[in-house]
Structure formats: C-alpha cells, structure tokens
Protein backbone atom coordinates (compact mmCIF):
# COMPACT_ATOMS: atom_id res chain seq x y z
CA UNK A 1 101.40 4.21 -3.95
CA UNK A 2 100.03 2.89 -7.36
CA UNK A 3 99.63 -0.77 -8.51
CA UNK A 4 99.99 -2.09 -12.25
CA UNK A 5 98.95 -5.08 -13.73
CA UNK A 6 101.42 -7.18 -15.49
CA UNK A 7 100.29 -9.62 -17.64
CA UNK A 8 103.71 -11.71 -18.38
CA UNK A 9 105.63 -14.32 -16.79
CA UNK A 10 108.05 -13.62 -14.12
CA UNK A 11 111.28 -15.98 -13.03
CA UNK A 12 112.04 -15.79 -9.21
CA UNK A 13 116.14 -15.20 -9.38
CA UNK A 14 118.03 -14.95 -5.92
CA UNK A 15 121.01 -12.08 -5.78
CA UNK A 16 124.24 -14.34 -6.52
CA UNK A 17 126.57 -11.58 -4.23
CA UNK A 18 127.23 -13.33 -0.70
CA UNK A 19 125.12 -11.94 2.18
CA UNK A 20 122.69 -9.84 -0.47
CA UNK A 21 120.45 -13.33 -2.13
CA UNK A 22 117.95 -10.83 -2.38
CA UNK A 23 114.72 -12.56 -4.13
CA UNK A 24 113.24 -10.70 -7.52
CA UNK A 25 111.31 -11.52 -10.30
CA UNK A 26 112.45 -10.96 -14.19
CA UNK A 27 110.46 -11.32 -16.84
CA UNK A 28 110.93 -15.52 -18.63
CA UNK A 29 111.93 -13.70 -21.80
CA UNK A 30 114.44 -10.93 -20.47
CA UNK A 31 115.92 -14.69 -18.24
CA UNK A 32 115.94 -16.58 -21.39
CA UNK A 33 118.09 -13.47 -23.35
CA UNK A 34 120.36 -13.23 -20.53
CA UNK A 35 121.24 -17.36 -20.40
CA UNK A 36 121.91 -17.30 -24.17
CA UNK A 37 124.20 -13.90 -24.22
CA UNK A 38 125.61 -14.05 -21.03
CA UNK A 39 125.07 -10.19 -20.78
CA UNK A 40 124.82 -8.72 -17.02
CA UNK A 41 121.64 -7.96 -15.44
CA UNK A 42 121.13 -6.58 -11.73
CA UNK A 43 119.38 -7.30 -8.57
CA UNK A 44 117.37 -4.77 -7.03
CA UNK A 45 120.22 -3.77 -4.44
CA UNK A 46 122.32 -2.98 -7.72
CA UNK A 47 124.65 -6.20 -8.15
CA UNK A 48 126.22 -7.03 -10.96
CA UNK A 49 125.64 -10.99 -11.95
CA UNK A 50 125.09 -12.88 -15.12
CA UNK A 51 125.12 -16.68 -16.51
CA UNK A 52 127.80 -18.62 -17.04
CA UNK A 53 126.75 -21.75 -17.73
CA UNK A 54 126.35 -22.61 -21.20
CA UNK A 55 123.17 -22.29 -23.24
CA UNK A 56 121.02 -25.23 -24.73
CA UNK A 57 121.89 -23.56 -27.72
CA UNK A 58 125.43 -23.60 -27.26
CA UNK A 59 125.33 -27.11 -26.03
CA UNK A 60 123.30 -27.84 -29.16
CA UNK A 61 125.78 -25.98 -31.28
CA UNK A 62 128.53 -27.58 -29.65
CA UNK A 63 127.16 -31.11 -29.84
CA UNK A 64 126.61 -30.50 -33.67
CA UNK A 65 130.65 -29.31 -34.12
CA UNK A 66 131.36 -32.73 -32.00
CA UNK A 67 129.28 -35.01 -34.76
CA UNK A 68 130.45 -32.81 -37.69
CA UNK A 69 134.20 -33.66 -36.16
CA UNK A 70 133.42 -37.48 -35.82
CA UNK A 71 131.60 -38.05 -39.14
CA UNK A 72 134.33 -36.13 -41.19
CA UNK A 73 137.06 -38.29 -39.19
CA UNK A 74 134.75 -41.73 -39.69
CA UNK A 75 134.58 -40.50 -43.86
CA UNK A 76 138.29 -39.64 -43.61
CA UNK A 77 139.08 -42.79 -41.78
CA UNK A 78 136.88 -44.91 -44.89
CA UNK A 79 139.04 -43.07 -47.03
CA UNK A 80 142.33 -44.09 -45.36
CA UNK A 81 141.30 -47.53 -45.79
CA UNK A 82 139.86 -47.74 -49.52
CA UNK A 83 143.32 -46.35 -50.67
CA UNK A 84 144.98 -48.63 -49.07
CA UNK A 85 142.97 -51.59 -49.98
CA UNK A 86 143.21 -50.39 -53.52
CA UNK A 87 146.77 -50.36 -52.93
CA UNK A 88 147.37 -53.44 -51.47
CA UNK A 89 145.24 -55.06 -54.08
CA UNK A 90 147.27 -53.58 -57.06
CA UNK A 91 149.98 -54.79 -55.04
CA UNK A 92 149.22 -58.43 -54.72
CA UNK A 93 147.82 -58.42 -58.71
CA UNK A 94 151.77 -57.00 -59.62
CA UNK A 95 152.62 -60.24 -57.25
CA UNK A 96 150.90 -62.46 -58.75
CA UNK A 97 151.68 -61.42 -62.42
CA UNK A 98 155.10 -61.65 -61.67
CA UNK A 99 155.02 -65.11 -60.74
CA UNK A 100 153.00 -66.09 -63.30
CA UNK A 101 155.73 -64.98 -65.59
CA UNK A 102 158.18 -66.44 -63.63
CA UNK A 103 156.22 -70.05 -63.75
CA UNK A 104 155.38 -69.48 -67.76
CA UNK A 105 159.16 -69.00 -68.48
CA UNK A 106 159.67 -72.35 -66.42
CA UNK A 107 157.33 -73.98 -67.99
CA UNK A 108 158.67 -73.00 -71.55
CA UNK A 109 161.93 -74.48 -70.33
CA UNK A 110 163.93 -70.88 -70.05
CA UNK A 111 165.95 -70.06 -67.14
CA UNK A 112 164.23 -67.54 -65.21
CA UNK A 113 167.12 -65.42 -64.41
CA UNK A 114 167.08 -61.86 -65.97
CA UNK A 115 170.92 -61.89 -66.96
CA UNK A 116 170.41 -65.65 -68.22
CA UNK A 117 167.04 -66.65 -69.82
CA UNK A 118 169.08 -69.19 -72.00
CA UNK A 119 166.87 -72.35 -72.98
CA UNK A 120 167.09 -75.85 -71.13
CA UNK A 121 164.99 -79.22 -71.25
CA UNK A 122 165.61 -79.40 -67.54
CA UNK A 123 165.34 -75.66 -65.82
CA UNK A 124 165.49 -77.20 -62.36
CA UNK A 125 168.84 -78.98 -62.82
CA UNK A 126 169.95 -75.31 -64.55
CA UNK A 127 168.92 -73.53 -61.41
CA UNK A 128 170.69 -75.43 -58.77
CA UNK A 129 174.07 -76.03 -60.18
CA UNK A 130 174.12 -72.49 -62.18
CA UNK A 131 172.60 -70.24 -59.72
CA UNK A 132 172.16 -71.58 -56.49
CA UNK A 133 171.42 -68.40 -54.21
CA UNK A 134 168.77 -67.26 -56.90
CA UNK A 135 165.46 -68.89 -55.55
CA UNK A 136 166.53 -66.79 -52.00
CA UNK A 137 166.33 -63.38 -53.92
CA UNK A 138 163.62 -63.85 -56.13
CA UNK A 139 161.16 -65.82 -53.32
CA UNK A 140 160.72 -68.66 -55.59
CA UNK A 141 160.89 -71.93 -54.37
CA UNK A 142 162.83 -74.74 -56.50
C-alpha cells in the first residue's frame, strides 16, 4: 500500500443512487465544473449522478434576462405613453383652434355654418331660427 499527499481541497459528496450514499471526496474545483455544466461524474461504486439544480451563474444570467425584459418593457411602456400624450395634445390644440375659429367668425357677425357663412348683425337670432339642430353637431353651445 502507498500513501500520497494531496495538497487541494476536497468536497465530501454522498452517492445520490438509493441504498449506495456511499461518502467520497472530489476535488472543490472538479464540484464547482460539474454544478455549472451539469456533466456526470461517478461515485466510487460506479453510479452515474450529476447536478441539476441551476448554477449561480445561471441564476445570475437568468436574473439579468429578467431585468433586461422589465427595463425594455418599462422604456417601451414610456414610449407608449409619450406618443400618446403627444397625440392627445395635438389633439386638443386642433380642438381648440377650431373653436377659436368658430368664436372669431361669431364674433365678426358670420354664420358659422360651412354651407352658410352669410353675414348678420345678430348671429344668435340666425342660428336658432335658420339652423336649429346645428349647435348639436358641431358641440357648440348657443
């Protein structure tokens, strides 16, 4: 019988295969290779085992997919919402433009009515005897 000297660090691993749990040692490094690649290794009776639980680098990884995922949704999202705040303000300035027309033409004494737009001293008089409905249609009130 012969001894050598080992200058390393071993892991204590116990035999996975039911009624073997056979204790050995494995060198930290050879332990550390196996848990990130998942690649079989043996126990001293000759059973097959390996890890199956995930890595701290694939739970790194994986973690740094899940933020990647949630800060291109959140930029996505901010997108989403500046267009439609720019749209809803060009909206609202077409709005308002529009009834600013609508009150200048008043104002000048011309009926506001596309088909019309004849000249009167009193509009509101024109409005309610000549087109009645039109302040429904055109959300103006009289």
């Amino acid at each position: 019988m012969s001894t050598q000297t080992f200058i390393g660090t071993l892991v204590i691993e116990y035999c996975c295969k039911t009624g073997c749990g056979v204790a050995f040692g494995m060198p930290a490094d050879l332990q550390q290779r196996r848990r990130n690649d998942h690649d079989w290794f043996y126990c001293p009776n000759g059973h097959a085992q390996h890890y199956t639980d995930k890595s701290d680098v694939e739970k790194a990884r994986e973690q740094l997919a899940s933020m990647q995922r949630q800060r291109n949704l959140a930029r996505e999202e901010t997108e989403f919402y500046r267009i439609a705040h720019e749209h809803e303000r060009r909206s609202a300035a077409a709005h308002k433009g529009h009834a600013t027309r609508i009150r200048n033409l008043i104002a000048q004494g011309v009926c506001p009515v596309p088909s019309c737009r004849r000249n009167f001293t009193n509009v509101r008089d024109h409005i309610a005897t000549q087109h009645p409905d039109w302040h429904q249609h055109e959300g103006v009130e009289s």
